[in-house]
Protein backbone atom coordinates (compact mmCIF):
# COMPACT_ATOMS: atom_id res chain seq x y z
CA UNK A 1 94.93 64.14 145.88
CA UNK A 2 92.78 61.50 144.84
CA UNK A 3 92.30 59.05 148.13
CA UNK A 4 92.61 55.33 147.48
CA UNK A 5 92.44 54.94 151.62
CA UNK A 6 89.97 57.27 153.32
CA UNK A 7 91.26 56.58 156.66
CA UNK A 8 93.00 59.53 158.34
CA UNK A 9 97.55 59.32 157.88
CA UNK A 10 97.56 59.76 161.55
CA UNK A 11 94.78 57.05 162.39
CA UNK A 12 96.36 54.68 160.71
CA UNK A 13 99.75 55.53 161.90
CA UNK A 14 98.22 54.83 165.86
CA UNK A 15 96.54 51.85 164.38
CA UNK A 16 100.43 50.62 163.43
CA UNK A 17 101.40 50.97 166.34
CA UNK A 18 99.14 49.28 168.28
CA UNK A 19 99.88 46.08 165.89
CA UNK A 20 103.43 46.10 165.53
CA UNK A 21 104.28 43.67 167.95
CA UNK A 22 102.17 41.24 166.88
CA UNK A 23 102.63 42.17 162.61
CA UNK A 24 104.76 39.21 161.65
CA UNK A 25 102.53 36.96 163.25
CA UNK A 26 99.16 38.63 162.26
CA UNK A 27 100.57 39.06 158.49
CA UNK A 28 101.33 35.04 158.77
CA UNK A 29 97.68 34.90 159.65
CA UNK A 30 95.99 36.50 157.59
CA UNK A 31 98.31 35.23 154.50
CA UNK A 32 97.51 31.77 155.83
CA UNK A 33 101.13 31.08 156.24
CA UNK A 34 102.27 32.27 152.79
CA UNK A 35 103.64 35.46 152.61
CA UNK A 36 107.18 34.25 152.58
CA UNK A 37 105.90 32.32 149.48
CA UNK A 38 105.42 35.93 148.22
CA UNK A 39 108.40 37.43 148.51
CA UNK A 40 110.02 34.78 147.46
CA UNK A 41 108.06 35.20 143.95
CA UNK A 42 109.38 38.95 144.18
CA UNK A 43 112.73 38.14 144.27
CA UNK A 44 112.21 35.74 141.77
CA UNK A 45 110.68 38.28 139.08
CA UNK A 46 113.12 40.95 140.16
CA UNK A 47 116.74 40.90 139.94
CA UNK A 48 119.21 42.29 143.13
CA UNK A 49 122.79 42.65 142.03
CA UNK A 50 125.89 43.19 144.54
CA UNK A 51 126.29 46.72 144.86
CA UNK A 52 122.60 48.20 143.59
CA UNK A 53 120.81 50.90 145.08
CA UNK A 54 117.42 49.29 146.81
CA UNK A 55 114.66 51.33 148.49
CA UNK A 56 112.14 49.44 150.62
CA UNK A 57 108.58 51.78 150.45
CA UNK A 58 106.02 51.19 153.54
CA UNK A 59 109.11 48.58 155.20
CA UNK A 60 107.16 47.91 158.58
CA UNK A 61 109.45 45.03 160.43
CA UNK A 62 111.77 45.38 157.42
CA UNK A 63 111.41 41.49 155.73
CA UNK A 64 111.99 42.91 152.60
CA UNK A 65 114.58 45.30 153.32
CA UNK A 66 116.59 42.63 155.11
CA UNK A 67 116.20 40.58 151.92
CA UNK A 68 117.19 43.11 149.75
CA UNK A 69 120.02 44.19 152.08
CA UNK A 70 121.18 40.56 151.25
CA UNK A 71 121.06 40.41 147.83
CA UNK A 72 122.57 44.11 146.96
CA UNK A 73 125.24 43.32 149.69
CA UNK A 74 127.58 45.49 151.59
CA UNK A 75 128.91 47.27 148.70
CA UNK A 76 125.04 48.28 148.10
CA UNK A 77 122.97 50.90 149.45
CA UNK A 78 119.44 49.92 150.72
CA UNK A 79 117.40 51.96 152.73
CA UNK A 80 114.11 51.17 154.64
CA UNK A 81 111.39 54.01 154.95
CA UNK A 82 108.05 53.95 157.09
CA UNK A 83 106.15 56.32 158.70
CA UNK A 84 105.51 54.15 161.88
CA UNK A 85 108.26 54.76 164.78
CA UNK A 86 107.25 51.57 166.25
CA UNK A 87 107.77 49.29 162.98
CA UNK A 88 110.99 50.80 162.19
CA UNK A 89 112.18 50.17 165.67
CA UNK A 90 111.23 46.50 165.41
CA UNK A 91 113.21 46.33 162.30
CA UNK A 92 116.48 47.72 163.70
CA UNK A 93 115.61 44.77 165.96
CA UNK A 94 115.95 42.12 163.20
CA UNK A 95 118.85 43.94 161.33
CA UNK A 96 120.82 44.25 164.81
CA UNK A 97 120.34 40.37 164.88
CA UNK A 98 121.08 38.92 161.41
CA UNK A 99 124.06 42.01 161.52
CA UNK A 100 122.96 44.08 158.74
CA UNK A 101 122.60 46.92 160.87
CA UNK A 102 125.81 48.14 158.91
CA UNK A 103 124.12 47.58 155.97
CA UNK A 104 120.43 49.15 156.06
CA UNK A 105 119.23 52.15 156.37
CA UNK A 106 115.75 53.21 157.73
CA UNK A 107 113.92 56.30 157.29
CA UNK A 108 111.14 57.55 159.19
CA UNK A 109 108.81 59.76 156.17
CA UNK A 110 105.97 59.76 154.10
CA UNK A 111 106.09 57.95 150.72
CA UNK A 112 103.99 60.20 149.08
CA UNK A 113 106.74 62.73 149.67
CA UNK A 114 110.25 60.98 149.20
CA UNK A 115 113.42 62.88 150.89
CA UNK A 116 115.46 61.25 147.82
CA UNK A 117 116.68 62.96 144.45
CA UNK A 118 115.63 61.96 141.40
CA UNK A 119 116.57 58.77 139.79
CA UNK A 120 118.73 57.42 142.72
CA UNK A 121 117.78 53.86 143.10
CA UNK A 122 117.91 50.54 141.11
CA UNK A 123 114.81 48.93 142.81
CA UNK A 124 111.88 50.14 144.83
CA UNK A 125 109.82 47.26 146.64
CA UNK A 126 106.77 47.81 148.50
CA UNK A 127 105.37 44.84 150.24
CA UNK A 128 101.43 45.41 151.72
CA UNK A 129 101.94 49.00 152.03
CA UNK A 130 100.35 50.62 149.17
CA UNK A 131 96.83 50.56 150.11
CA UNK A 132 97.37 51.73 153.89
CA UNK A 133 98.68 55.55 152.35
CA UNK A 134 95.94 57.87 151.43
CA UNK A 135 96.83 58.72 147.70
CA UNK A 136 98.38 55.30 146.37
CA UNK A 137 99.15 56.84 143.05
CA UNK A 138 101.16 59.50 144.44
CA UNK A 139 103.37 56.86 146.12
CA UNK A 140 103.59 55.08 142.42
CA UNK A 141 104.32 58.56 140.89
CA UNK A 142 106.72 58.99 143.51
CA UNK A 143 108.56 55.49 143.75
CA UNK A 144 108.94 56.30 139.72
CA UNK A 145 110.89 59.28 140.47
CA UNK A 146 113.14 58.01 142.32
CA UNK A 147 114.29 55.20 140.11
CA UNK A 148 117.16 55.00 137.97
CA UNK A 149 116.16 54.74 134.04
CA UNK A 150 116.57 51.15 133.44
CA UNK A 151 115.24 50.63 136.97
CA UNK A 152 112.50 48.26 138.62
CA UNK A 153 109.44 48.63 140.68
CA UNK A 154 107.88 45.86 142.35
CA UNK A 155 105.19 45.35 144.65
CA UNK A 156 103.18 42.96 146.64
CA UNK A 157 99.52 43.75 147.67
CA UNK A 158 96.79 41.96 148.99
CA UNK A 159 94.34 41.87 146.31
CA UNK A 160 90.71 40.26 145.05
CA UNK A 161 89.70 36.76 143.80
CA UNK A 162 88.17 36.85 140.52
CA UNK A 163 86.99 33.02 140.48
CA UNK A 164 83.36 33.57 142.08
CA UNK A 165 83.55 30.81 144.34
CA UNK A 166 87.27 31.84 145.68
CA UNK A 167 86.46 35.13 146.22
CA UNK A 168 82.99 33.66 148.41
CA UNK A 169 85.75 32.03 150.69
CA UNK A 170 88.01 34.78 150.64
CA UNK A 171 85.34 36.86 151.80
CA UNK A 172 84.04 34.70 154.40
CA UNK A 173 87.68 34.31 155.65
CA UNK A 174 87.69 38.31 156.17
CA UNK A 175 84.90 38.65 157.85
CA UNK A 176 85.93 35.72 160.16
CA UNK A 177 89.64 36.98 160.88
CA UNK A 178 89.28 40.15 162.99
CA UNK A 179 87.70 37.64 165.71
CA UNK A 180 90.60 35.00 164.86
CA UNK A 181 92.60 37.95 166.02
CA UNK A 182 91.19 38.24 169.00
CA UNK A 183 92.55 34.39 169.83
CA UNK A 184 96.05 35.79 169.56
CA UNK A 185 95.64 38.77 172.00
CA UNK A 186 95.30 41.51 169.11
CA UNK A 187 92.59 44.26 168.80
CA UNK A 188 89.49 42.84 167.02
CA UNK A 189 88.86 47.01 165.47
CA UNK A 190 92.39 46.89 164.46
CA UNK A 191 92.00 44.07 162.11
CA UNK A 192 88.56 44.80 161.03
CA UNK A 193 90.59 47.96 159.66
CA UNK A 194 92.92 46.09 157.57
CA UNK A 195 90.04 43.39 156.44
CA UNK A 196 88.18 46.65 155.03
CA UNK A 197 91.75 47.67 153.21
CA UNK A 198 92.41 44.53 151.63
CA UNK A 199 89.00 44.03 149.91
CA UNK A 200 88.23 47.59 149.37
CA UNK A 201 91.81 48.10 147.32
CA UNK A 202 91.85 48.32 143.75
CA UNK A 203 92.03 45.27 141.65
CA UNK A 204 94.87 43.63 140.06
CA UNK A 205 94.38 45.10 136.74
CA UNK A 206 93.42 48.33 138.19
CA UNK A 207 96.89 48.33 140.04
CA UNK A 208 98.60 47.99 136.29
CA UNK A 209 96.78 50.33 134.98
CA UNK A 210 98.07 53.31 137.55
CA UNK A 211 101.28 52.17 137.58
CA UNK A 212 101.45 53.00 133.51
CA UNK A 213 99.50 56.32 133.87
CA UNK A 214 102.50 57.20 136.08
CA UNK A 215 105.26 56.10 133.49
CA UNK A 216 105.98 52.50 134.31
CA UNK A 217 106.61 50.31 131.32
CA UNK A 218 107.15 46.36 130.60
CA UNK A 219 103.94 46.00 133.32
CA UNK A 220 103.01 42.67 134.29
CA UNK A 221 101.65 41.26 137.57
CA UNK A 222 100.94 37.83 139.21
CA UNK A 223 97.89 36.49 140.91
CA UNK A 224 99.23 35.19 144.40
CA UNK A 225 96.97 32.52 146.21
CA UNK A 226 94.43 32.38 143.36
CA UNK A 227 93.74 36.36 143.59
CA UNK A 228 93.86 37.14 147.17
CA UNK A 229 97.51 38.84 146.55
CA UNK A 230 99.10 39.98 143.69
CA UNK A 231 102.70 40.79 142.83
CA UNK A 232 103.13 43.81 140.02
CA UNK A 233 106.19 44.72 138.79
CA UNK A 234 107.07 47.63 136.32
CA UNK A 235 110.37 49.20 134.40
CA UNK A 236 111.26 52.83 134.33
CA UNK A 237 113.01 53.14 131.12
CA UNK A 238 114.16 56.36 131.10
């Protein structure tokens, strides 16, 4: 295993569920009120027909599930999976309340270790999960084995600046949030935690270049809030 996060699984699994109440808000936060911006350009870039198979990697509250849930339909099968009890609970939550509860459904495991056969779903989304799991390129190598041939990976990630001056803000944001967290009742340590993730993940092109050492082909990704996300997305083609 070759760690990308050197923060214990089960630390950061407490450290989930100490935030999960507070997530959606937080993730609006620290996103400065654009991650729905984000998605959106996922769903733009990747295409959800009625009745595909859609797997939702690292789901937390499930925004991406749900959205995926819409697009594939009831005649699709979509299936959330975290490892946090807590975040999975909140998103039975949401789906009870927009009734897709009939529609979803949500896995407690590890996404470096898939419970799925091989080549069973159309798309596999992960939305600001992949640099909380120890071995990211184990969850790449993984969420490529469980596509279909013809299938599509995409995922959103916060990422790194690469004009100088955006990336001085950026950073000066980061080490100014934790304490913003504070203002909103949340644990300072907590978010200090996922300030160290975000600008100790790998870069953009760094992230494209694992993702075709595991197989992925037709690789592009998109620079999100002038570097401080990115969305990557990448074909299995057979």
């Amino acid at each position: 295993m070759v760690l990308t996060n050197h923060h214990p699984e089960s630390e950061v699994n407490q450290m989930f569920s100490r935030v999960a109440e507070k997530y959606d808000l937080m993730n609006n936060v620290i996103s400065l009120g654009t991650q729905k911006h984000w998605r959106k350009e996922l769903f733009d870039q990747v295409t959800v027909r009625a009745g595909m198979d859609c797997l939702d990697l690292c789901c937390g509250t499930g925004d991406l599930t749900l959205e995926l849930a819409k697009q594939a339909g009831p005649s699709g099968r979509v299936v959330g999976l975290d490892f946090n009890q807590q975040m999975l609970e909140l998103a039975r939550i949401k789906a009870r309340r927009l009734n897709y509860r009939k529609d979803i459904e949500l896995v407690q495991a590890d996404a470096m270790h898939l419970p799925f056969a091989d080549s069973s779903f159309d798309v596999v989304t992960i939305g600001f999960g992949l640099r909380n799991v120890p071995d990211a390129n184990q969850v790449l190598a993984e969420a490529y084995r469980v596509l279909k041939p013809g299938g599509t990976f995409a995922c959103l990630e916060m990422s790194q600046p690469t004009n100088p001056l955006i990336k001085l803000g950026w950073r000066g944001y980061f080490k100014v949030f934790p304490h913003l967290a504070r203002l909103f009742g949340a644990n300072v340590n907590d978010y200090q935690y996922l300030q160290e993730t975000a600008q100790q993940f790998m870069s953009a092109t760094e992230l494209l270049t694992r993702m075709q050492e595991v197989g992925f082909r037709d690789c592009f990704f998109r620079r999100l809030n002038w570097g401080a996300g990115a969305l990557h997305v990448g074909t299995k083609i057979k």
